[in-house]
C-alpha atoms as a PDB file:
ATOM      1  CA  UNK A   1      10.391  -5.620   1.176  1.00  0.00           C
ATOM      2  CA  UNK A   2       7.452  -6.217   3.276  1.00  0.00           C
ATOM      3  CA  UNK A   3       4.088  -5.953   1.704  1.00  0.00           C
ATOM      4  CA  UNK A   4       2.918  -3.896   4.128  1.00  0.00           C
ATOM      5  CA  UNK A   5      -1.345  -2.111   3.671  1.00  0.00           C
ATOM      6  CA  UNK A   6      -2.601  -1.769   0.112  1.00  0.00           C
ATOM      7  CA  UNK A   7      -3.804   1.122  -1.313  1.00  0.00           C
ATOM      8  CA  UNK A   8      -7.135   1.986  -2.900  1.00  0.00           C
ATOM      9  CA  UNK A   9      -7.691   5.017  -4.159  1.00  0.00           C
ATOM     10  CA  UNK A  10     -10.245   4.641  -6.136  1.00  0.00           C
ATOM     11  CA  UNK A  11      -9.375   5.966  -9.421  1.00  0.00           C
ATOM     12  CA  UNK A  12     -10.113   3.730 -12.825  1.00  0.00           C
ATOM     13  CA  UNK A  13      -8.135   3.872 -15.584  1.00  0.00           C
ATOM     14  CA  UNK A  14      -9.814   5.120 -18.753  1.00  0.00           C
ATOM     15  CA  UNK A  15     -10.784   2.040 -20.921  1.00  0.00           C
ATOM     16  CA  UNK A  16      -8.328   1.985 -24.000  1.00  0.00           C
ATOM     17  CA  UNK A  17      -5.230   2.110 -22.704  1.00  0.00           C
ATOM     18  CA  UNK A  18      -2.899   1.762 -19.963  1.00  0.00           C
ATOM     19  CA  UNK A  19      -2.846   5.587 -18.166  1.00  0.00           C
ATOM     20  CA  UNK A  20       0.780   3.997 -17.479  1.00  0.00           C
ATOM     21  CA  UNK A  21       2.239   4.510 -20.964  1.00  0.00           C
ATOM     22  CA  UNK A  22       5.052   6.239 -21.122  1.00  0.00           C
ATOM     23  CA  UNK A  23       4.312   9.695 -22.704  1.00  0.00           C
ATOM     24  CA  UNK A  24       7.658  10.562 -23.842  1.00  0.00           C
ATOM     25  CA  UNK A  25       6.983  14.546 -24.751  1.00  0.00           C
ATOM     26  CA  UNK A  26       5.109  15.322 -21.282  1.00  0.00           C
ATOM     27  CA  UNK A  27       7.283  12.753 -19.049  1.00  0.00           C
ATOM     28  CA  UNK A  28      11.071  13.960 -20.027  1.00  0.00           C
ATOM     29  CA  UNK A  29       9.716  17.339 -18.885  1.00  0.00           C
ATOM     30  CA  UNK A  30       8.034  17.041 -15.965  1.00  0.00           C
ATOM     31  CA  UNK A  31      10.698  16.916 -13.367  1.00  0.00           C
ATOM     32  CA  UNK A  32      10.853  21.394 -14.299  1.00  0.00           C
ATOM     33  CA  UNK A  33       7.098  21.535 -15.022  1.00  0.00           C
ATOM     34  CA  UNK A  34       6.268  25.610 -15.783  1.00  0.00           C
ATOM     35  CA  UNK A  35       3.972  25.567 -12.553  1.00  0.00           C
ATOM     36  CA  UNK A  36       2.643  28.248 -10.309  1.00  0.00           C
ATOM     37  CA  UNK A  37       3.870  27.029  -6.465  1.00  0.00           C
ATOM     38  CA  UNK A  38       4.682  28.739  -3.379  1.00  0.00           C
ATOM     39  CA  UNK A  39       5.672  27.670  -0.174  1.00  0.00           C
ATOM     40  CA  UNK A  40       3.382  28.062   2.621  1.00  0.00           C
ATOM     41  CA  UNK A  41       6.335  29.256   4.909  1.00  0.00           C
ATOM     42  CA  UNK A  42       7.572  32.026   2.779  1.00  0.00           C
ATOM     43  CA  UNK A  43      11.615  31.628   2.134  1.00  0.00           C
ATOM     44  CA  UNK A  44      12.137  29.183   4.524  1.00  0.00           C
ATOM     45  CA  UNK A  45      13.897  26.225   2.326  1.00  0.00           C
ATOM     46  CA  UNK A  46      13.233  23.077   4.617  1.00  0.00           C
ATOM     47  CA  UNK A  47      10.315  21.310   5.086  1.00  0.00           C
ATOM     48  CA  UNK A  48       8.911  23.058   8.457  1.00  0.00           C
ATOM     49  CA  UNK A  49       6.192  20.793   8.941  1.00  0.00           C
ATOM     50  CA  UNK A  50       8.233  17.630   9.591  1.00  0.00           C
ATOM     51  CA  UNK A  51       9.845  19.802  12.779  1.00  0.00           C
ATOM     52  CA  UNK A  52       6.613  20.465  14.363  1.00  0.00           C
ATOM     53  CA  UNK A  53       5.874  17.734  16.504  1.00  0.00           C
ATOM     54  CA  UNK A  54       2.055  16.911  18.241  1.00  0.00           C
ATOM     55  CA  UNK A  55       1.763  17.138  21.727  1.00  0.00           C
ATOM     56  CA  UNK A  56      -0.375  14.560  21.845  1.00  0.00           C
ATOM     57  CA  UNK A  57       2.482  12.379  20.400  1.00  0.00           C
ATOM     58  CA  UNK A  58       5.493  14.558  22.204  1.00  0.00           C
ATOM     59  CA  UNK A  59       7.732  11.988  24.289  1.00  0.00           C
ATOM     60  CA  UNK A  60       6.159   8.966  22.802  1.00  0.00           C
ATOM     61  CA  UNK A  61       8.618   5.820  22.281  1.00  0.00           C
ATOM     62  CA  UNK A  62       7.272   4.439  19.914  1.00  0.00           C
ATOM     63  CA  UNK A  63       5.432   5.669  16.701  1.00  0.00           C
ATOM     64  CA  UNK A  64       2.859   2.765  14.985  1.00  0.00           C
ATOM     65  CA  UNK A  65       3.527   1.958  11.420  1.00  0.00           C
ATOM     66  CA  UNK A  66       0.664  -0.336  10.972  1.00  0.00           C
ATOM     67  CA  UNK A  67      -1.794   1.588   8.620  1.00  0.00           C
ATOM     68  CA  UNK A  68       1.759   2.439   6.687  1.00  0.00           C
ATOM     69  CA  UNK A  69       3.352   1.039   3.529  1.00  0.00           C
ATOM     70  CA  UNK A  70       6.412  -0.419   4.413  1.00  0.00           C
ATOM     71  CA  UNK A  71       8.942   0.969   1.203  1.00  0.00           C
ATOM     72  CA  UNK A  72      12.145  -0.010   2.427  1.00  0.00           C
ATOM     73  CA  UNK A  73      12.333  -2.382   5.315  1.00  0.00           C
ATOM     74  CA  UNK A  74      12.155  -1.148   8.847  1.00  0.00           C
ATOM     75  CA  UNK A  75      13.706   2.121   7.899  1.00  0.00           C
ATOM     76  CA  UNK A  76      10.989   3.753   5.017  1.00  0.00           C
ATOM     77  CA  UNK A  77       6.738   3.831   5.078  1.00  0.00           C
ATOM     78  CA  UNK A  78       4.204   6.007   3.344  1.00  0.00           C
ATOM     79  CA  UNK A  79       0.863   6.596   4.728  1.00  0.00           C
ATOM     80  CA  UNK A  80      -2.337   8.364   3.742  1.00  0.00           C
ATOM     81  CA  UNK A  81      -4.275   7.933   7.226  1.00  0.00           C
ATOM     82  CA  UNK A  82      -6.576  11.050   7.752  1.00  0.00           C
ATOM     83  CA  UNK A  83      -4.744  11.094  11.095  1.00  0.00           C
ATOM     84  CA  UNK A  84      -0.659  12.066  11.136  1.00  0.00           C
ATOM     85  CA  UNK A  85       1.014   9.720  13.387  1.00  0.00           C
ATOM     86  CA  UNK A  86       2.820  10.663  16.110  1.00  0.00           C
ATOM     87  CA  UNK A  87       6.647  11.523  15.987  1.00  0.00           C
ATOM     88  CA  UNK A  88       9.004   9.159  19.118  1.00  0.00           C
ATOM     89  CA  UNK A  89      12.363   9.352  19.682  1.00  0.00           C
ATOM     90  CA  UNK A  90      13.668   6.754  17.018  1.00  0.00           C
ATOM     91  CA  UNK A  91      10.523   7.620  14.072  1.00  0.00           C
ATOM     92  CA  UNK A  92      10.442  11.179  12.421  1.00  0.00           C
ATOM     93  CA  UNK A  93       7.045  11.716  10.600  1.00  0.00           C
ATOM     94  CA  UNK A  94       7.207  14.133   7.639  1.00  0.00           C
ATOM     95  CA  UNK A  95       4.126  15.654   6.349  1.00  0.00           C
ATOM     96  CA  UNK A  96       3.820  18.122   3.756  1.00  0.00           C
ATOM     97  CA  UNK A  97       0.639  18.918   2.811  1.00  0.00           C
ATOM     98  CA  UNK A  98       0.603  22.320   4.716  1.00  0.00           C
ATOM     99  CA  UNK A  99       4.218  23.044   3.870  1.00  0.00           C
ATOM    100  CA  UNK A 100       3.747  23.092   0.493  1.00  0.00           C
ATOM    101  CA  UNK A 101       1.326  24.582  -1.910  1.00  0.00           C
ATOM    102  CA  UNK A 102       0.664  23.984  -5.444  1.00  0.00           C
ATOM    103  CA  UNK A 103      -1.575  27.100  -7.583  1.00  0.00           C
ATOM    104  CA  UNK A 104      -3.204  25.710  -9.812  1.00  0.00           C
ATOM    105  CA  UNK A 105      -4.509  28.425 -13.254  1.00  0.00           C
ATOM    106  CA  UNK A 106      -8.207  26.017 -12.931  1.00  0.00           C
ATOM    107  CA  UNK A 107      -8.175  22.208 -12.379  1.00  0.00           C
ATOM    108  CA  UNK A 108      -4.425  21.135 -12.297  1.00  0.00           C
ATOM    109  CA  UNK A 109      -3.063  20.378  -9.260  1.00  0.00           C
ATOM    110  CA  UNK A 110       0.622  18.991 -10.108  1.00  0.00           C
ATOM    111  CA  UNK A 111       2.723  17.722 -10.012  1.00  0.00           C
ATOM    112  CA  UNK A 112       5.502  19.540  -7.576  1.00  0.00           C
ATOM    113  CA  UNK A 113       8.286  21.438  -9.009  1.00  0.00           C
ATOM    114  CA  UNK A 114      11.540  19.905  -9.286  1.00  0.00           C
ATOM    115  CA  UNK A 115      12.404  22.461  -6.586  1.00  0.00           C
ATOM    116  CA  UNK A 116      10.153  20.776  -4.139  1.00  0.00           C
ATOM    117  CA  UNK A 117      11.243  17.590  -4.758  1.00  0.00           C
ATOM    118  CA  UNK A 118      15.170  18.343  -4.388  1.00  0.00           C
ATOM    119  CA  UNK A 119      14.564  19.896  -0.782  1.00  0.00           C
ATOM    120  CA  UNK A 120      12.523  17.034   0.074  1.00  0.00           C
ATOM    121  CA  UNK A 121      14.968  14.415  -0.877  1.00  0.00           C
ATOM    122  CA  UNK A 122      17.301  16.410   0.920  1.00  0.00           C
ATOM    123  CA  UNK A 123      15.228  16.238   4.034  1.00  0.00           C
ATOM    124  CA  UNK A 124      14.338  12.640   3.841  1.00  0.00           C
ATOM    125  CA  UNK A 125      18.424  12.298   3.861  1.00  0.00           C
ATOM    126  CA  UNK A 126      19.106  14.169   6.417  1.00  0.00           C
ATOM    127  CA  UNK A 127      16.352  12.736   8.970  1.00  0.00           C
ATOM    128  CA  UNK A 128      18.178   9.111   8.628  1.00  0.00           C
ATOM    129  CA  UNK A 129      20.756  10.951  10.334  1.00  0.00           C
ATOM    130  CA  UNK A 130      18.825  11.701  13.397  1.00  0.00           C
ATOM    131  CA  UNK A 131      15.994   8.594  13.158  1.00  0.00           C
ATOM    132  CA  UNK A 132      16.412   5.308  12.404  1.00  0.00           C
ATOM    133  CA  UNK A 133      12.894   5.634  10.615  1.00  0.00           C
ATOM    134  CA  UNK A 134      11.102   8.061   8.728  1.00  0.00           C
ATOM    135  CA  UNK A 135       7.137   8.276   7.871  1.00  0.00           C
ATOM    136  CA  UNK A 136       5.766   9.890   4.753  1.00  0.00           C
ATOM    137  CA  UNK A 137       2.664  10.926   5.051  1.00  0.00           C
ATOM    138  CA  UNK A 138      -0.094  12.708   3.308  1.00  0.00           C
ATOM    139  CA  UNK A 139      -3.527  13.566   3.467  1.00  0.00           C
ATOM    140  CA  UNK A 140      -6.076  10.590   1.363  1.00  0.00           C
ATOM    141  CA  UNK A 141      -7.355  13.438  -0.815  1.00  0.00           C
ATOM    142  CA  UNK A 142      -6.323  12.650  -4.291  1.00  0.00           C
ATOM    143  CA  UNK A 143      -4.492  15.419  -4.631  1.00  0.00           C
ATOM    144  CA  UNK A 144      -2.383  15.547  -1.813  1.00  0.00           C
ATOM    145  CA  UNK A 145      -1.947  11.248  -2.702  1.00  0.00           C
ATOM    146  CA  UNK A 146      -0.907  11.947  -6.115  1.00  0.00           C
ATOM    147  CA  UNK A 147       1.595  14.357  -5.146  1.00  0.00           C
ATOM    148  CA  UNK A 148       2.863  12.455  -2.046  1.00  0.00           C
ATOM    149  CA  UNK A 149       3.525   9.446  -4.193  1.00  0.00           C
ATOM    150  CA  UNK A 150       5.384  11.410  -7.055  1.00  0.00           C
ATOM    151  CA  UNK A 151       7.465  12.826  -3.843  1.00  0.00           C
ATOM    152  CA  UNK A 152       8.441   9.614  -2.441  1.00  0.00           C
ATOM    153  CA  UNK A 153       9.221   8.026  -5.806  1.00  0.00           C
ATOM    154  CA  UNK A 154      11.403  10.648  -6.836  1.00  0.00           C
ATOM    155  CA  UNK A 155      13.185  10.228  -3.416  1.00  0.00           C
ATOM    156  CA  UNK A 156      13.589   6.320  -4.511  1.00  0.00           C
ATOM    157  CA  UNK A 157      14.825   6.619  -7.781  1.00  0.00           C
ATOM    158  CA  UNK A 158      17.697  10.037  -6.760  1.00  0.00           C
ATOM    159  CA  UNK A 159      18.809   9.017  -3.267  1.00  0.00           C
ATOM    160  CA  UNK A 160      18.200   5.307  -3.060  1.00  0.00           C
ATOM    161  CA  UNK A 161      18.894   4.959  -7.172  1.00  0.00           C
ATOM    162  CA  UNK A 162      15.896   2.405  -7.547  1.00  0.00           C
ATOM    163  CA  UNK A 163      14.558   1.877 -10.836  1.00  0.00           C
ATOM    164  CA  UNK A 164      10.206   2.250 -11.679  1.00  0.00           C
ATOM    165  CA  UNK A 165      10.150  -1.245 -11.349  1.00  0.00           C
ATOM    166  CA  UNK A 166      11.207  -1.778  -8.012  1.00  0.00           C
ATOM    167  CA  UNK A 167       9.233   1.342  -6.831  1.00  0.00           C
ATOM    168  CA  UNK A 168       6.024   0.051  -8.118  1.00  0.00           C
ATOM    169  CA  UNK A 169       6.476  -3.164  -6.787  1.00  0.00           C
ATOM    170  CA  UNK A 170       6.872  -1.448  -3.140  1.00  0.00           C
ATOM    171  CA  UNK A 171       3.836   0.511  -3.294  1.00  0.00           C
ATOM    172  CA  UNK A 172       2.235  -3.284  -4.355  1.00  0.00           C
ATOM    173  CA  UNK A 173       0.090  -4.124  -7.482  1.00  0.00           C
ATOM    174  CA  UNK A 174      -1.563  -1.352  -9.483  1.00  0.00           C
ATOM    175  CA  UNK A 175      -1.142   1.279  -6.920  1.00  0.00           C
ATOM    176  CA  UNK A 176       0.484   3.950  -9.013  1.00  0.00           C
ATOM    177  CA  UNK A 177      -1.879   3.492 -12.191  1.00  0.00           C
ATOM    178  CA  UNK A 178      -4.924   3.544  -9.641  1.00  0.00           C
ATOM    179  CA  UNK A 179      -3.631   7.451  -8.824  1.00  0.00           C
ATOM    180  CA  UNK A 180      -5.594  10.236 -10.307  1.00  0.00           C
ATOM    181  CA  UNK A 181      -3.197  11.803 -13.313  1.00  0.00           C
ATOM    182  CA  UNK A 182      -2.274  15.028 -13.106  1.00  0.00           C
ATOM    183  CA  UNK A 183      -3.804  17.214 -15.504  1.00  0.00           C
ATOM    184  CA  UNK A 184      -3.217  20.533 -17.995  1.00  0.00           C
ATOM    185  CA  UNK A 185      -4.059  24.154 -16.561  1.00  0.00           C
ATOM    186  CA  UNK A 186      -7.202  24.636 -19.512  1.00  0.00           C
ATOM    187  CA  UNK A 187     -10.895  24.446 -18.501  1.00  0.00           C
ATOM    188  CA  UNK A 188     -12.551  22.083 -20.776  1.00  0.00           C
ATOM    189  CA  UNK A 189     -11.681  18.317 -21.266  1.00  0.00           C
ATOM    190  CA  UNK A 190      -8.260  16.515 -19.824  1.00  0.00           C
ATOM    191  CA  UNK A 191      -7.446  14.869 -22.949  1.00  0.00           C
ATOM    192  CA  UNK A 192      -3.610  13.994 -22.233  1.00  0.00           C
ATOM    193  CA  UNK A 193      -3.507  13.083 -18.750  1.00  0.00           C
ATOM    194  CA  UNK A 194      -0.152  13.179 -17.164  1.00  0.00           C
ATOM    195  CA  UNK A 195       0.368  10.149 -14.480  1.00  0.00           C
ATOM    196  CA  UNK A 196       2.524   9.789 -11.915  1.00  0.00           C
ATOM    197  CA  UNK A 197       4.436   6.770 -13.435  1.00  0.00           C
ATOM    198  CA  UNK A 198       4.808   9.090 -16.410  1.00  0.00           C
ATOM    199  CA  UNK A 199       6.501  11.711 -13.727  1.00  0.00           C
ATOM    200  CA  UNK A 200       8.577   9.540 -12.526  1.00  0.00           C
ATOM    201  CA  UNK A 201       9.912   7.956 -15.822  1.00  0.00           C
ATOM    202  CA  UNK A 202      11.002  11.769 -16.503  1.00  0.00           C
ATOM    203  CA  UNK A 203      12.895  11.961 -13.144  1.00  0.00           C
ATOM    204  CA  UNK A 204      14.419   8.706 -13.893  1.00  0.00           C
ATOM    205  CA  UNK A 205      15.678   9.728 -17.426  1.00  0.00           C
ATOM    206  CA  UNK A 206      16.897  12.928 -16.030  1.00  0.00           C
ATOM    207  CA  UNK A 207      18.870  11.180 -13.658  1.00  0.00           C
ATOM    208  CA  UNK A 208      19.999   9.115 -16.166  1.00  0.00           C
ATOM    209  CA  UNK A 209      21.230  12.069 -18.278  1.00  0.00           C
ATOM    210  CA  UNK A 210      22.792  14.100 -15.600  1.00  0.00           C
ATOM    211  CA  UNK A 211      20.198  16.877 -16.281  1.00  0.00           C
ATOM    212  CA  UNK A 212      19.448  16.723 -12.804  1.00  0.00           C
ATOM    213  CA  UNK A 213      21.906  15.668  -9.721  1.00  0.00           C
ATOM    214  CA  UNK A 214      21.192  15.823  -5.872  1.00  0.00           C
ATOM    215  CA  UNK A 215      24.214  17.484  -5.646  1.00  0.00           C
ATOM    216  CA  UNK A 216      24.676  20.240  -8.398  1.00  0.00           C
ATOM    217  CA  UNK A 217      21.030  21.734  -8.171  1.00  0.00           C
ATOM    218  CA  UNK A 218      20.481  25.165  -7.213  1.00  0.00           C
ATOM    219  CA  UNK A 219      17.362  26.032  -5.318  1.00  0.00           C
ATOM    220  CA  UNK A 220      17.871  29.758  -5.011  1.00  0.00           C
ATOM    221  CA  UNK A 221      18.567  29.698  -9.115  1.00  0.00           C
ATOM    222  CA  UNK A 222      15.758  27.898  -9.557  1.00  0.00           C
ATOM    223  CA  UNK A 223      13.359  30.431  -7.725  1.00  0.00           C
ATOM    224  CA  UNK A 224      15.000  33.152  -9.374  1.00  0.00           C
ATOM    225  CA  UNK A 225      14.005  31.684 -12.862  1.00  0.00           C
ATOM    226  CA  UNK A 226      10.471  31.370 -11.902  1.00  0.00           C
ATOM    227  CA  UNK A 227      10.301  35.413 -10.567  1.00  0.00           C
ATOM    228  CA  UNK A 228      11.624  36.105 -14.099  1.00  0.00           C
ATOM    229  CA  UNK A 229       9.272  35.101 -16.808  1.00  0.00           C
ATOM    230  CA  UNK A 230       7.617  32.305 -14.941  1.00  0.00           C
ATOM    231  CA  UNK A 231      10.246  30.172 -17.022  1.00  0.00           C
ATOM    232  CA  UNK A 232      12.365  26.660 -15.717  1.00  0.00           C
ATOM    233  CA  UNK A 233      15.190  24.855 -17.878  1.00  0.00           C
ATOM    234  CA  UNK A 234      13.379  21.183 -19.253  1.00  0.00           C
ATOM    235  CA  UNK A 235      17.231  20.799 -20.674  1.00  0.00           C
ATOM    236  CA  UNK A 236      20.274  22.833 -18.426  1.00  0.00           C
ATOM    237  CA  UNK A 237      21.681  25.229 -20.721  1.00  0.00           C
ATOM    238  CA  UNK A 238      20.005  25.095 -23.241  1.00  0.00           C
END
């Protein structure tokens, strides 16, 4: 793996502890997080921003990867520029920031329902089929960053079966821990923040424990559980 642009975000860990401990209550759980999101396109259940194309950028051959993070060689990158790079014939760039909204009750701002993250694996998979590369990218706001990241690593760890490890070493150093955490829906004090790596250690385990596969998940279910009490399964029948 290439060790591509580091990251600074800007975030410091609270002194006293690692804010990449594994929180074992919050993290099993937060693949289904209980979490007010719509889509910003209505019913439509692909990721319309990634087919809308610039026409600054329309016909271009080539699409520059150089402010990217290189996550899986020549084929994978992540970015964060304020500016989206330009789609070319052989590089699809995916950007969700408008596609996707999250509602937060006050503060909270994630992370993404495992409903989001299932039809963006599923569009990541499907652009390898048309372009020999595809871009991530994502605003630098924190938010948008923070859920970006948790996107992309979920993506690693259900289509390309990569374990935390490996994902952290891609992004390079203490990227992940340097990531704002994601934070409850009250008003006063965060006092059990909720980070990424603790995110994706509960996508990992549910992967690990069948309670989630790429293949056996039901978006229109899934919606239909959220109309009806605001409610989503942490374990799948029961």
């Amino acid at each position: 793996m290439s060790s591509g642009v580091g990251f600074d975000t800007g975030y410091k860990a609270p002194a006293g502890g690692s804010v990449g401990a594994y929180k074992s209550k919050k993290s099993s759980a937060a693949y289904a997080r209980n979490s007010r999101q719509t889509a910003a396109y209505g019913d439509d259940r692909t990721l319309r921003a990634s087919k809308t194309t610039s026409n600054a950028g329309a016909g271009a051959e080539t699409t520059s990867t150089k402010d990217c993070k290189e996550l899986i060689t020549g084929k994978l990158y992540f970015s964060k520029a304020r500016s989206k790079p330009f789609d070319s014939q052989q590089c699809k760039v995916i950007n969700i920031d408008n596609a996707y909204l999250y509602e937060g009750y006050n503060s909270d701002f994630g992370p993404l329902t495992l409903n989001f993250v299932h039809k963006f694996v599923k569009e990541i998979d499907n652009m390898f089929g048309k372009y020999s590369k595809v871009i991530h990218h994502c605003s630098p706001s924190y938010k948008a960053e923070a859920n970006g990241t948790f996107l992309m690593g979920c993506y690693l760890i259900i289509s390309q079966k990569w374990s935390i490890k490996q994902i952290s070493e891609a992004f390079g150093g203490s990227y992940l821990n340097s990531l704002r955490p994601f934070r409850d829906a009250g008003v006063g004090p965060d006092d059990f923040p909720l980070t990424v790596i603790d995110c994706l250690k509960g996508m990992e385990r549910a992967v690990q424990l069948n309670w989630y596969s790429k293949g056996g998940f039901d978006c229109f279910e899934f919606e239909q559980m959220l109309k009806h009490g605001d409610l989503s399964w942490v374990v799948p029948d029961q």
